[in-house]
N, C-alpha and C. Protein backbone atom coordinates (compact mmCIF):
# COMPACT_ATOMS: atom_id res chain seq x y z
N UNK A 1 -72.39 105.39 83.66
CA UNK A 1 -72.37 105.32 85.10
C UNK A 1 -73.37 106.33 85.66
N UNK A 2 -74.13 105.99 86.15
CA UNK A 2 -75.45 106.59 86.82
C UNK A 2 -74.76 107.60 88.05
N UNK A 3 -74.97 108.98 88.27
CA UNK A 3 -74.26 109.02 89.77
C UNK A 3 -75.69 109.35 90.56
N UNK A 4 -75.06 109.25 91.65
CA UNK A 4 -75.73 109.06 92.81
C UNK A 4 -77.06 110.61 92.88
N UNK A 5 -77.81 110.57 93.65
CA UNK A 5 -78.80 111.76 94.27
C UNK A 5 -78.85 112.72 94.94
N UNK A 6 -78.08 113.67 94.96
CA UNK A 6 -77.72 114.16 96.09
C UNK A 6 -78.64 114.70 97.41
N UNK A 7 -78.61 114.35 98.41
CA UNK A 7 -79.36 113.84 99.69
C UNK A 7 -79.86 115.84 99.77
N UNK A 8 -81.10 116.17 99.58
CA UNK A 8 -81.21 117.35 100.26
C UNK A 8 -81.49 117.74 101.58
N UNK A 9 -80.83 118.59 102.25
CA UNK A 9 -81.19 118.31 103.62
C UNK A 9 -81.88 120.10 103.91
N UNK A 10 -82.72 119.94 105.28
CA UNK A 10 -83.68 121.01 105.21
C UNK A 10 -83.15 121.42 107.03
N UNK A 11 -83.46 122.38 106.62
CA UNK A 11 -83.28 123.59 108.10
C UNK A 11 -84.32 123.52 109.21
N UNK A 12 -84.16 123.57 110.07
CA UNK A 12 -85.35 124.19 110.81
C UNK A 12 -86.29 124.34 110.71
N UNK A 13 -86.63 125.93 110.06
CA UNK A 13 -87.34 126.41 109.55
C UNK A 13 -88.33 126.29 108.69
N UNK A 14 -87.49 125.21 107.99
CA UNK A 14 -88.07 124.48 106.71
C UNK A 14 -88.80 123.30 107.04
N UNK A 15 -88.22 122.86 108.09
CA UNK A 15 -89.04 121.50 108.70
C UNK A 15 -90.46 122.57 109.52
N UNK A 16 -90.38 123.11 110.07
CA UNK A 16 -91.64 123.78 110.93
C UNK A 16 -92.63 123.89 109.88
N UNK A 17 -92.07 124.97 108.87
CA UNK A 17 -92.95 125.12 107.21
C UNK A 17 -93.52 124.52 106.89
N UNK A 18 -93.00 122.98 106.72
CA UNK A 18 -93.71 121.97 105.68
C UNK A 18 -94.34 121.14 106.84
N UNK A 19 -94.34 121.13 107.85
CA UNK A 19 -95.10 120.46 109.22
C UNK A 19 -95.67 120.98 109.20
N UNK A 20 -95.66 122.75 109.89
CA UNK A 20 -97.08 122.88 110.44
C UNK A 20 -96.64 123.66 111.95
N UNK A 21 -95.66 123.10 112.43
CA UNK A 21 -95.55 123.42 113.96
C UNK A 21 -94.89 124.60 113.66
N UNK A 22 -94.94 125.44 115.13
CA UNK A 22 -94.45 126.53 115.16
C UNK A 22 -93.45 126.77 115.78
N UNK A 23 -93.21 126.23 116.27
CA UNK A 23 -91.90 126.37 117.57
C UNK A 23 -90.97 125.04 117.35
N UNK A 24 -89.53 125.33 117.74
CA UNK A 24 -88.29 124.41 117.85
C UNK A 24 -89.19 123.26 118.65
N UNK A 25 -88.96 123.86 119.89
CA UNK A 25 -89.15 122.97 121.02
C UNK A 25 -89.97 121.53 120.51
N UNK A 26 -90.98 121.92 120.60
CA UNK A 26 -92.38 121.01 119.50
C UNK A 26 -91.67 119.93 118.72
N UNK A 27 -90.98 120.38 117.81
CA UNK A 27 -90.18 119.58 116.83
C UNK A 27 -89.06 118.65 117.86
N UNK A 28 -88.49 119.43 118.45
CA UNK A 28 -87.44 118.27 119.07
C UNK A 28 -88.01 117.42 120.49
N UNK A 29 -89.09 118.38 120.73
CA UNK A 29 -90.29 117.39 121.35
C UNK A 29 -90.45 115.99 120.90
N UNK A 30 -91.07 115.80 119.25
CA UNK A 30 -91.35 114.67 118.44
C UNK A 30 -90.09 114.37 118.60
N UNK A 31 -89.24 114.60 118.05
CA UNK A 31 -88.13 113.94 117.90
C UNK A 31 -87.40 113.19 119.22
N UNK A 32 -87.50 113.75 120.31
CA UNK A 32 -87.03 113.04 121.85
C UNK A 32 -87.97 111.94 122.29
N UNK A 33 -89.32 111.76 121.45
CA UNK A 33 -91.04 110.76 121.70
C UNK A 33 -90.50 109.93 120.63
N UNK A 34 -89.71 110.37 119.54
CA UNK A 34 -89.84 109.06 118.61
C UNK A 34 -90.96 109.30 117.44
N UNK A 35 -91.52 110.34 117.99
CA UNK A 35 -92.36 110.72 116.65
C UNK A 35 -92.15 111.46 115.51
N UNK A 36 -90.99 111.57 115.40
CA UNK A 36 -90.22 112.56 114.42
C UNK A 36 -88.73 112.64 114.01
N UNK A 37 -88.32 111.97 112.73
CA UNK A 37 -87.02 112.05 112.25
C UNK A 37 -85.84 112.48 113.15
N UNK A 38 -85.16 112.17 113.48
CA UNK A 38 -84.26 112.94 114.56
C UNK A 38 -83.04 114.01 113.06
N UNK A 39 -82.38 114.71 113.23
CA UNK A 39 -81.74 115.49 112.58
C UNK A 39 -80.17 114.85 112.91
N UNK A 40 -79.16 115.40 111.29
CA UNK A 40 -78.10 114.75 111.50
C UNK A 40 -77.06 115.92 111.58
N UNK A 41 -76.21 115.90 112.48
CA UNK A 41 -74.79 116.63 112.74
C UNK A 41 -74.73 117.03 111.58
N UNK A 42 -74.26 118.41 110.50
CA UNK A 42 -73.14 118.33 109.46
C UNK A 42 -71.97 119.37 110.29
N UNK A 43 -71.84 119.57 111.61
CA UNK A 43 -70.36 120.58 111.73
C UNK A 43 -70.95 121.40 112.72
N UNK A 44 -69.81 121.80 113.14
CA UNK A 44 -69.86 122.66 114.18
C UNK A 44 -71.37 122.99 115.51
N UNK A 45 -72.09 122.28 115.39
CA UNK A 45 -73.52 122.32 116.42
C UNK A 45 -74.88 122.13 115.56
N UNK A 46 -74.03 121.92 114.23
CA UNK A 46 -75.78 123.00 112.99
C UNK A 46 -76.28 121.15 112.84
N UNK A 47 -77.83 121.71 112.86
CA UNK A 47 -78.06 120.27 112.22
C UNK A 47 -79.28 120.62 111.35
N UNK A 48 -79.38 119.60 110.05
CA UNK A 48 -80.27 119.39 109.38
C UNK A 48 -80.96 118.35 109.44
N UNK A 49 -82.08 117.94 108.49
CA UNK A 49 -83.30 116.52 108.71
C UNK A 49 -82.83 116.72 106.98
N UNK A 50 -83.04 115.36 106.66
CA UNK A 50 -82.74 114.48 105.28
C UNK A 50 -84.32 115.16 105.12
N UNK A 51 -84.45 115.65 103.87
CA UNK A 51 -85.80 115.85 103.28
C UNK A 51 -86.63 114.71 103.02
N UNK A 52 -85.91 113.72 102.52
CA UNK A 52 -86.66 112.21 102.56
C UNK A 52 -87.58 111.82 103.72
N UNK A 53 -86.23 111.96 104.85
CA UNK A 53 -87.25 111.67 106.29
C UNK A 53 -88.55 112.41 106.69
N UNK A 54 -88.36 113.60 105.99
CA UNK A 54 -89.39 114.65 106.64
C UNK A 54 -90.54 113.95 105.94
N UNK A 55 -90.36 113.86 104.59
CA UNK A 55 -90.97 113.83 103.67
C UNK A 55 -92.26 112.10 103.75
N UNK A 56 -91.26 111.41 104.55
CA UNK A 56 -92.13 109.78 104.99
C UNK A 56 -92.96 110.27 106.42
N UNK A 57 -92.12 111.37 106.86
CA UNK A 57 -93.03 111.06 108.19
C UNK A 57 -94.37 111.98 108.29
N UNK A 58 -94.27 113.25 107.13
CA UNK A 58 -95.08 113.76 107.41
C UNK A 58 -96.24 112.38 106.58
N UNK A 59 -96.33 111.87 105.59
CA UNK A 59 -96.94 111.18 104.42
C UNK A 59 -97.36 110.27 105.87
N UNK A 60 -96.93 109.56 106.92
CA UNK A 60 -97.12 108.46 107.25
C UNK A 60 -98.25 109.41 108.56
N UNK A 61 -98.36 110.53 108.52
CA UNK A 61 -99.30 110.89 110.07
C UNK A 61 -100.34 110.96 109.90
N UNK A 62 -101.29 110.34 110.44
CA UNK A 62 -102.65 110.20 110.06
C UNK A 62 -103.78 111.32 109.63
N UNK A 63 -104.66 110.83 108.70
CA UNK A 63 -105.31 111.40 107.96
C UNK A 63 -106.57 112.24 108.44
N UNK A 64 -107.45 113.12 108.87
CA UNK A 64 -108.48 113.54 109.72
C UNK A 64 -109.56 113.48 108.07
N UNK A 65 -110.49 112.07 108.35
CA UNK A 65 -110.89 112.26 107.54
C UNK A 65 -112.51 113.20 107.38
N UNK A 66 -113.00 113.80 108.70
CA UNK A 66 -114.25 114.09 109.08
C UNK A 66 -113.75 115.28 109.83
N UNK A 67 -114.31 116.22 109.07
CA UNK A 67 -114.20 117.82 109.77
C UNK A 67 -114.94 118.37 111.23
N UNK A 68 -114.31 118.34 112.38
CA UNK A 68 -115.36 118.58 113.24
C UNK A 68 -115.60 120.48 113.17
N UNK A 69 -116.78 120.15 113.40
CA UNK A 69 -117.34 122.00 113.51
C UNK A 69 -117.59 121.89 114.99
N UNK A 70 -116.97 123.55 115.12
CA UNK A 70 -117.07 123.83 116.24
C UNK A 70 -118.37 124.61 117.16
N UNK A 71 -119.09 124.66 115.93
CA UNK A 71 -120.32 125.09 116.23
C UNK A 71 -121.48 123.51 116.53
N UNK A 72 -121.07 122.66 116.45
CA UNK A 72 -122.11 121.79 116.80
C UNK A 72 -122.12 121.70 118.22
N UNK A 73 -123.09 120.96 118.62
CA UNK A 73 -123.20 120.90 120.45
C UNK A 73 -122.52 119.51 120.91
N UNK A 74 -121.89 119.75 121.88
CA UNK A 74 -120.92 118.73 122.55
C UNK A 74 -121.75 118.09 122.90
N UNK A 75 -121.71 116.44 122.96
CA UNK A 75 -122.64 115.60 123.28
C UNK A 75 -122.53 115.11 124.86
């Protein structure tokens, strides 16, 4: 009998980390736009994001494939 995976779930903190953003707000920004995993209740006010979710949405945000320099002249 195979058991199951157990679902890791990530903090805050941990979501800002592996994003990029710096601030709450930002994050529950995306998340109130639809652009970002919303987080699930476990108790008392606390919430976590399924690492999975984090993990598709960061994979799914688009790619910058051409470096702009900031030293070139604005056209």
């Amino acid at each position: 009998m195979k058991h199951p995976v157990p679902t890791l779930l990530l903090t805050m903190e941990e979501v800002m980390r592996l994003s990029g953003y710096r601030s709450r707000s930002s994050i529950y920004r995306l998340v109130r736009r639809g652009l970002a995993p919303p987080p699930v209740l476990i108790g008392s006010g606390r919430v976590r994001w399924r690492a999975a979710d984090i993990e598709q949405w960061l994979q799914a945000l688009p790619v910058q494939l051409e470096r702009v320099s900031s030293s070139e002249p604005a056209a």
